[in-house]
C-alpha atoms as a PDB file:
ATOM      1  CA  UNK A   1     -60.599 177.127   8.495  1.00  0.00           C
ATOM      2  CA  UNK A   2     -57.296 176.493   6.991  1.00  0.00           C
ATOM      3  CA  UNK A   3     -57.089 178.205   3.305  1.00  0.00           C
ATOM      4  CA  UNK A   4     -59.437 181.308   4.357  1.00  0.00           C
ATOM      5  CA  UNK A   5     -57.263 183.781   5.977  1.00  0.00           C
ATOM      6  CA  UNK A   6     -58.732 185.913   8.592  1.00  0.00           C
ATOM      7  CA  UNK A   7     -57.347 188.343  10.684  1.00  0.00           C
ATOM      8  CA  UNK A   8     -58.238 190.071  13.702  1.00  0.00           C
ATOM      9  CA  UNK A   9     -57.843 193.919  13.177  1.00  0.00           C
ATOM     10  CA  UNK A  10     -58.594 195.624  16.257  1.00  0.00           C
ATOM     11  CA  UNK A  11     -60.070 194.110  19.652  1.00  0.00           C
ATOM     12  CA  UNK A  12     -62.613 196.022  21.178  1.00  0.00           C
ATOM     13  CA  UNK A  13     -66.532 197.741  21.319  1.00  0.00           C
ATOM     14  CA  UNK A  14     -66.789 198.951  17.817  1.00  0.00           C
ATOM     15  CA  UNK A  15     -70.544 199.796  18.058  1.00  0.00           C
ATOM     16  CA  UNK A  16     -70.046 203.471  17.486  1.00  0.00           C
ATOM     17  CA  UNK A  17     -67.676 203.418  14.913  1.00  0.00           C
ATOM     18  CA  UNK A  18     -69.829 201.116  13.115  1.00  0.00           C
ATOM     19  CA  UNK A  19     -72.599 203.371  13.421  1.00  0.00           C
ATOM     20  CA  UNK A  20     -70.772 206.263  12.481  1.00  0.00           C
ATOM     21  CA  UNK A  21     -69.142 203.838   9.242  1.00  0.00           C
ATOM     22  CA  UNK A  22     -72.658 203.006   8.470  1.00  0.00           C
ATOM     23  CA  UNK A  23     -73.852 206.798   8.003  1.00  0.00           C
ATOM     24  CA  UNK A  24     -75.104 207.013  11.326  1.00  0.00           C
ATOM     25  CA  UNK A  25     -77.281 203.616  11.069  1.00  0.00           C
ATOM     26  CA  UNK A  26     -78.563 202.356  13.646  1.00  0.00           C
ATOM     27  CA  UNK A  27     -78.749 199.122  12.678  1.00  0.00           C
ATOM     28  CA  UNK A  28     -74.695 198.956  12.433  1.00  0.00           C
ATOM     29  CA  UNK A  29     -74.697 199.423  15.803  1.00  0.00           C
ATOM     30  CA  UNK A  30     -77.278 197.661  17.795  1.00  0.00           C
ATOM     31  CA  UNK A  31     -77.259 193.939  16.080  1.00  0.00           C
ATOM     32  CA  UNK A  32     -75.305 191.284  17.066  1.00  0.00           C
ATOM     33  CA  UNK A  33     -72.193 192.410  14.676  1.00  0.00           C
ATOM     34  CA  UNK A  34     -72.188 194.293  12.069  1.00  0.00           C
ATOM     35  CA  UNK A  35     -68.895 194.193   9.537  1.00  0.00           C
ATOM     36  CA  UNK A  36     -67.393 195.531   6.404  1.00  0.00           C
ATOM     37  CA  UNK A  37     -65.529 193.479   3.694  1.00  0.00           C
ATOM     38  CA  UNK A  38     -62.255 194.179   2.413  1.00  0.00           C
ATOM     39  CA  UNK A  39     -60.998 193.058  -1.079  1.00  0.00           C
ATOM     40  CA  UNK A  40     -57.506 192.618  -2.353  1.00  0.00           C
ATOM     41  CA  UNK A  41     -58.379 195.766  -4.546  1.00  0.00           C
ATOM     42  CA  UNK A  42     -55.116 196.913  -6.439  1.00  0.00           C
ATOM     43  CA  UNK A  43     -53.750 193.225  -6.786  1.00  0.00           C
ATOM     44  CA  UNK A  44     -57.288 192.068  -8.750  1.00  0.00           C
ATOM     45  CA  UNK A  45     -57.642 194.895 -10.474  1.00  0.00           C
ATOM     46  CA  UNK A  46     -54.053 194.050 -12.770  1.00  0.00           C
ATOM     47  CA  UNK A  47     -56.114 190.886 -14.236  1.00  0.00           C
ATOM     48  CA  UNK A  48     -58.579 193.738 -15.904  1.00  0.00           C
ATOM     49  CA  UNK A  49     -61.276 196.330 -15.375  1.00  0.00           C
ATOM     50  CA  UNK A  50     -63.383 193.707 -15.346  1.00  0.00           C
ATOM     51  CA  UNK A  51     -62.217 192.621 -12.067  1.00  0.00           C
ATOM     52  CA  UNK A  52     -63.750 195.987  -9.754  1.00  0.00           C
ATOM     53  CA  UNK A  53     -67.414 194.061 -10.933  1.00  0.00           C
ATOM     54  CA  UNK A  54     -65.902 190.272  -9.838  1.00  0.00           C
ATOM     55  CA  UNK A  55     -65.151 192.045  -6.831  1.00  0.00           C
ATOM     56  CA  UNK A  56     -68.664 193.656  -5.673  1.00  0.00           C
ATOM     57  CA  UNK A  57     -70.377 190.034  -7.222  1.00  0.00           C
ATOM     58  CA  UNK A  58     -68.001 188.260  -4.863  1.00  0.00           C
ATOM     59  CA  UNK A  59     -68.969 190.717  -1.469  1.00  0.00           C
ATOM     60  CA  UNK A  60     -72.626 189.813  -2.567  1.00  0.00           C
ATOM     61  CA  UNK A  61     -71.926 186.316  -3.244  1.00  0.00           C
ATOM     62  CA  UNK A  62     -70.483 186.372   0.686  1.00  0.00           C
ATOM     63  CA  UNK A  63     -74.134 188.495   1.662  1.00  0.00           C
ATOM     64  CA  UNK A  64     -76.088 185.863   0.131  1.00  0.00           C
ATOM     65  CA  UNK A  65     -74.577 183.257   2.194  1.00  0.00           C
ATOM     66  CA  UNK A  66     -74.654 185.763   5.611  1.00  0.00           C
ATOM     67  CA  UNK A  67     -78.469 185.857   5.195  1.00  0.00           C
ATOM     68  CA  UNK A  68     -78.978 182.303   4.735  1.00  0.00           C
ATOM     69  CA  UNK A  69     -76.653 181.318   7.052  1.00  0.00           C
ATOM     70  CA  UNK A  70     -78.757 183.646   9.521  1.00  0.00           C
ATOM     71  CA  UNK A  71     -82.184 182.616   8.933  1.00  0.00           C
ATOM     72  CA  UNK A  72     -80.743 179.170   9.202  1.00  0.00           C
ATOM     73  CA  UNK A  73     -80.049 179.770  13.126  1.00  0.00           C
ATOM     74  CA  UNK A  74     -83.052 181.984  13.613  1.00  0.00           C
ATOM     75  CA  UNK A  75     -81.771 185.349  13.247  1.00  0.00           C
ATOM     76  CA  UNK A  76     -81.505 188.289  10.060  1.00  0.00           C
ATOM     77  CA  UNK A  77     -79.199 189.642   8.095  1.00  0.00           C
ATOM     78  CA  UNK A  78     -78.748 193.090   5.296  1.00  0.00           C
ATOM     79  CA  UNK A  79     -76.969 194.780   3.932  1.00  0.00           C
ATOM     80  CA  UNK A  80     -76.038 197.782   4.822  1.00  0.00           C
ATOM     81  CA  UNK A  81     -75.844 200.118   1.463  1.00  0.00           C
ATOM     82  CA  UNK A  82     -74.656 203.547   3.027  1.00  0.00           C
ATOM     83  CA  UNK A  83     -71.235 203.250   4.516  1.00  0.00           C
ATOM     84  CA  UNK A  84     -68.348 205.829   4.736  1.00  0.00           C
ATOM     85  CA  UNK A  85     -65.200 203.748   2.931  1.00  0.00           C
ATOM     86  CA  UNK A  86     -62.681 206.579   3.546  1.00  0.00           C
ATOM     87  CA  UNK A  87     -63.550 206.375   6.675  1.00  0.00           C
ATOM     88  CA  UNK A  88     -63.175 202.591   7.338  1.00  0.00           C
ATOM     89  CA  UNK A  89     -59.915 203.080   5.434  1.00  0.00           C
ATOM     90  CA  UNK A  90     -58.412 205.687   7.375  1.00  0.00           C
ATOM     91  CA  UNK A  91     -59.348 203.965  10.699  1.00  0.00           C
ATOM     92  CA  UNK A  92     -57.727 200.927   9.541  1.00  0.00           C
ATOM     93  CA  UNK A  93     -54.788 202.456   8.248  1.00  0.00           C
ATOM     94  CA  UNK A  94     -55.078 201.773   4.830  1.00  0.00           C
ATOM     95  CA  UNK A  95     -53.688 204.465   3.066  1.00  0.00           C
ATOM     96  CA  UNK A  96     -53.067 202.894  -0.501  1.00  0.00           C
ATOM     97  CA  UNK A  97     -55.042 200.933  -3.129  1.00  0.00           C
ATOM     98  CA  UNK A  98     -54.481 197.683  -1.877  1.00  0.00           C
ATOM     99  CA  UNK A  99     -57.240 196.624   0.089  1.00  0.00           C
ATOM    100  CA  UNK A 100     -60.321 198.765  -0.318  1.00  0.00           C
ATOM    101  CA  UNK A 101     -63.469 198.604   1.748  1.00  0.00           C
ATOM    102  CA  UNK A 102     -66.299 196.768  -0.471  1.00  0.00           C
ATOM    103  CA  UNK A 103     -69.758 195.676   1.342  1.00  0.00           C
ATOM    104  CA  UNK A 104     -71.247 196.220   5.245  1.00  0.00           C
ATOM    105  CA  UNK A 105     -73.292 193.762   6.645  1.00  0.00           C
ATOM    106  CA  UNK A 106     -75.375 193.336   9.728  1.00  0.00           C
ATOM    107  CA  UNK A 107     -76.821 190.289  11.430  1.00  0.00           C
ATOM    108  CA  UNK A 108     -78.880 190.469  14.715  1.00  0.00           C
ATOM    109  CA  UNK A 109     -82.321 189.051  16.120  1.00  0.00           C
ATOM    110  CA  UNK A 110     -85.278 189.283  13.965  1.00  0.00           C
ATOM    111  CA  UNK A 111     -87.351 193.149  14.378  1.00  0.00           C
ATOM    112  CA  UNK A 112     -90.492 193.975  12.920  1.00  0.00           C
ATOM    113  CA  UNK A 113     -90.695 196.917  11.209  1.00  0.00           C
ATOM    114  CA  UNK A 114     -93.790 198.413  11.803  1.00  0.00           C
ATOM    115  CA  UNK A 115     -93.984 200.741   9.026  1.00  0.00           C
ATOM    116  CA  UNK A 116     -94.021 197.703   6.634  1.00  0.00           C
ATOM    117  CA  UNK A 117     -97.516 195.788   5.872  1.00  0.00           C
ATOM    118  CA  UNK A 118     -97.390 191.758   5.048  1.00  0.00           C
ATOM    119  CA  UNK A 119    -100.587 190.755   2.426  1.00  0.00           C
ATOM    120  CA  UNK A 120    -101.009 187.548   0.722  1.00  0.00           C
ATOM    121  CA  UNK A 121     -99.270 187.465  -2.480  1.00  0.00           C
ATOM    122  CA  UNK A 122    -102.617 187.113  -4.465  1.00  0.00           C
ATOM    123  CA  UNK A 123    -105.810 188.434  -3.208  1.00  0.00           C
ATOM    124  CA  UNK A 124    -109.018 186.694  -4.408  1.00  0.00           C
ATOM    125  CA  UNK A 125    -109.754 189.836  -5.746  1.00  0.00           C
ATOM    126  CA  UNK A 126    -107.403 190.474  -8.137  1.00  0.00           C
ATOM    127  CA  UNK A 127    -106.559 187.080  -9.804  1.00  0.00           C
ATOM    128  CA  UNK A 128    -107.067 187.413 -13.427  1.00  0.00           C
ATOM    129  CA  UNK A 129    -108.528 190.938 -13.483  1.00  0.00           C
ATOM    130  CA  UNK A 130    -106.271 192.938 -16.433  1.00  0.00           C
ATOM    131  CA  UNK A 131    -104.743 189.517 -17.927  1.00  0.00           C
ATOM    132  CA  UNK A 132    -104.977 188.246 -21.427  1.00  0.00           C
ATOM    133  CA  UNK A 133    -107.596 185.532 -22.136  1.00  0.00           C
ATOM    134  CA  UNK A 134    -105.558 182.280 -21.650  1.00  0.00           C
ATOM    135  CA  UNK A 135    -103.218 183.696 -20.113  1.00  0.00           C
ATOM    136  CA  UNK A 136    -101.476 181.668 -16.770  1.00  0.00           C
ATOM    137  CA  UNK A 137    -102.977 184.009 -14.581  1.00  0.00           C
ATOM    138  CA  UNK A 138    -106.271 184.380 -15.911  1.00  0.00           C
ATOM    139  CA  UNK A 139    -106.734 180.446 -16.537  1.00  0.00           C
ATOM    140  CA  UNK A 140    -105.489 179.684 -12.942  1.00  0.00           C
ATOM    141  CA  UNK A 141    -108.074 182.659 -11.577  1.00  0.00           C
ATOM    142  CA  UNK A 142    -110.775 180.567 -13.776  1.00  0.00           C
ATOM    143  CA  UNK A 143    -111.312 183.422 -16.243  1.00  0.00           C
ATOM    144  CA  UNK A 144    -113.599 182.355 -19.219  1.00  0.00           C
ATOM    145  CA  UNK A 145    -113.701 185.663 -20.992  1.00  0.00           C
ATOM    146  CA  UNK A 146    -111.335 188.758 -22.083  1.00  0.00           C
ATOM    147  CA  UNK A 147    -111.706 191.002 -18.557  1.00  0.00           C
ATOM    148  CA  UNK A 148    -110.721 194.403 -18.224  1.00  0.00           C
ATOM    149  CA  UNK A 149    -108.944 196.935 -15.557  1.00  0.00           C
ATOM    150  CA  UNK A 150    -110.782 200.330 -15.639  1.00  0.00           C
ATOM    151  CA  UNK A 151    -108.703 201.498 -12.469  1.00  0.00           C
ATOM    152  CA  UNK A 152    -105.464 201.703 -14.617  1.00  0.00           C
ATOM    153  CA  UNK A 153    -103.764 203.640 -16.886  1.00  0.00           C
ATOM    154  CA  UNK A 154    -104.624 200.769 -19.675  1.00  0.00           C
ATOM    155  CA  UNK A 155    -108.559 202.032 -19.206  1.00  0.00           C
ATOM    156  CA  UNK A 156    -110.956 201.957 -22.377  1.00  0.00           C
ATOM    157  CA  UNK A 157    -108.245 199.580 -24.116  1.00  0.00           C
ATOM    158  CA  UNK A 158    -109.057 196.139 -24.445  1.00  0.00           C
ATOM    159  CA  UNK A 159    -107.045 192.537 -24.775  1.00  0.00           C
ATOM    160  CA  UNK A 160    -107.310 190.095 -27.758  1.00  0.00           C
ATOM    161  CA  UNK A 161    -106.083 187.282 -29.370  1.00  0.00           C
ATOM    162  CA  UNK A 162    -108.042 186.428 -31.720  1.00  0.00           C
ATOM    163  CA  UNK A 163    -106.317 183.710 -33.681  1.00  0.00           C
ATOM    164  CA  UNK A 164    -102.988 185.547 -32.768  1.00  0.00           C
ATOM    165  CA  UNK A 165    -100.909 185.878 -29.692  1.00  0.00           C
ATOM    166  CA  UNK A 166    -102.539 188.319 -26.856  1.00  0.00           C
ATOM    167  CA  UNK A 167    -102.052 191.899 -27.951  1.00  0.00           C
ATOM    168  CA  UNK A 168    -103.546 195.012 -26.028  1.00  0.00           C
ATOM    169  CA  UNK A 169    -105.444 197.191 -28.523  1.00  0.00           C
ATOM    170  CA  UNK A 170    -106.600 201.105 -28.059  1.00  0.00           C
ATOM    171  CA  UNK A 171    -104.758 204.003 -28.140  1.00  0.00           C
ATOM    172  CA  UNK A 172    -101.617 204.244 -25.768  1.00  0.00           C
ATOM    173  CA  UNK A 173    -101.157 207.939 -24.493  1.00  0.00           C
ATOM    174  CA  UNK A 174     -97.582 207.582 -23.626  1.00  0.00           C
ATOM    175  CA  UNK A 175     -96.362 205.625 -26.803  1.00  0.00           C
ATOM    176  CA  UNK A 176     -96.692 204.207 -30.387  1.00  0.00           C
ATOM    177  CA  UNK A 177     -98.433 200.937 -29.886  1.00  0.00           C
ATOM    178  CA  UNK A 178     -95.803 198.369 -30.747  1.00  0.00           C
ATOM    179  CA  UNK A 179     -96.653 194.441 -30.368  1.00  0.00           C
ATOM    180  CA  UNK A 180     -93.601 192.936 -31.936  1.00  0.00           C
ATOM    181  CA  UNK A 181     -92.159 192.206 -28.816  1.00  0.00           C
ATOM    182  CA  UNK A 182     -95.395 189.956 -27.671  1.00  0.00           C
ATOM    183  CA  UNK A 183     -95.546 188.409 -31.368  1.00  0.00           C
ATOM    184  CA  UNK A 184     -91.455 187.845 -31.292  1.00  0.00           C
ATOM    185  CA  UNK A 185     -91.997 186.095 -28.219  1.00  0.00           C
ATOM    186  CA  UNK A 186     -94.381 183.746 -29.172  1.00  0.00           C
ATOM    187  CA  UNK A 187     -93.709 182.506 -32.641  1.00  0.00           C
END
């Protein structure tokens, strides 16, 4: 589109050096594309320091949009956090400050990765179980009375709020108790 100025670097199978870029990920090099996003670096950075954080907010901003505009048309999209910038910049030819390698992304058909388990957000068995009479969670589990968690740390301690905001009373092994967070909150 007119306004967005892109340019074609180099023409060819990049699927190794992408790889390679992407600290020898394989996910750099076996999706549909894979591609790295250069900022105007040195030019920005004169409006501030401030501007090397716009910059990494904007490369997000652009992520965000890559993985909805994926899952839109059926396919996925990440990010790829381990990439080589030095080396993007020296295969590009970019030997000074002024454009600077920022983000990698990836976008390719949908894989299952095995090694990752899918539950339901909230078990039956867990609703409520640790939570504050009143509480949202305990009222939407239908909790009528102060429950307790002996399988955590917070065993032997118990929750109140008796006439008071919900404050967890015992001793705490790691730290001074300290509730004026929860009463700050509340009042």
């Amino acid at each position: 589109p007119e306004g967005l100025p892109l340019f074609l670097l180099e023409e060819g199978d990049a699927r190794s050096f992408a790889r390679f870029a992407s600290c020898q990920q394989a996910i750099a090099s076996e999706s549909a594309f894979s591609l790295g996003m250069l900022s105007l670096f040195e030019e920005s950075l004169e409006g501030g320091a401030w501007w090397y954080r716009r910059l990494f907010w904007e490369t997000g901003v652009l992520g965000q949009v890559l993985y909805m505009e994926a899952e839109a048309l059926g396919f996925r999209g990440t990010g790829i956090g381990c990439y080589f910038d030095d080396v993007v910049h020296e295969t590009l030819g970019l030997h000074s400050r002024r454009f600077r390698d920022l983000y990698h992304f990836t976008i390719g058909g949908p894989v299952e990765d095995t090694r990752l388990a899918t539950r339901p957000a909230y078990a039956e068995s867990v609703h409520g179980r640790g939570q504050p009479e009143g509480s949202p969670r305990s009222e939407a589990a239908g909790a009528s009375k102060m429950t307790r968690d002996p399988q955590t740390r917070l065993a032997g301690r118990r929750w109140t709020a008796a006439g008071g905001p919900a404050r967890l009373e015992g001793p705490c092994p790691s730290r001074a108790p300290s509730n004026s967070r929860m009463e700050s909150s509340s009042a």
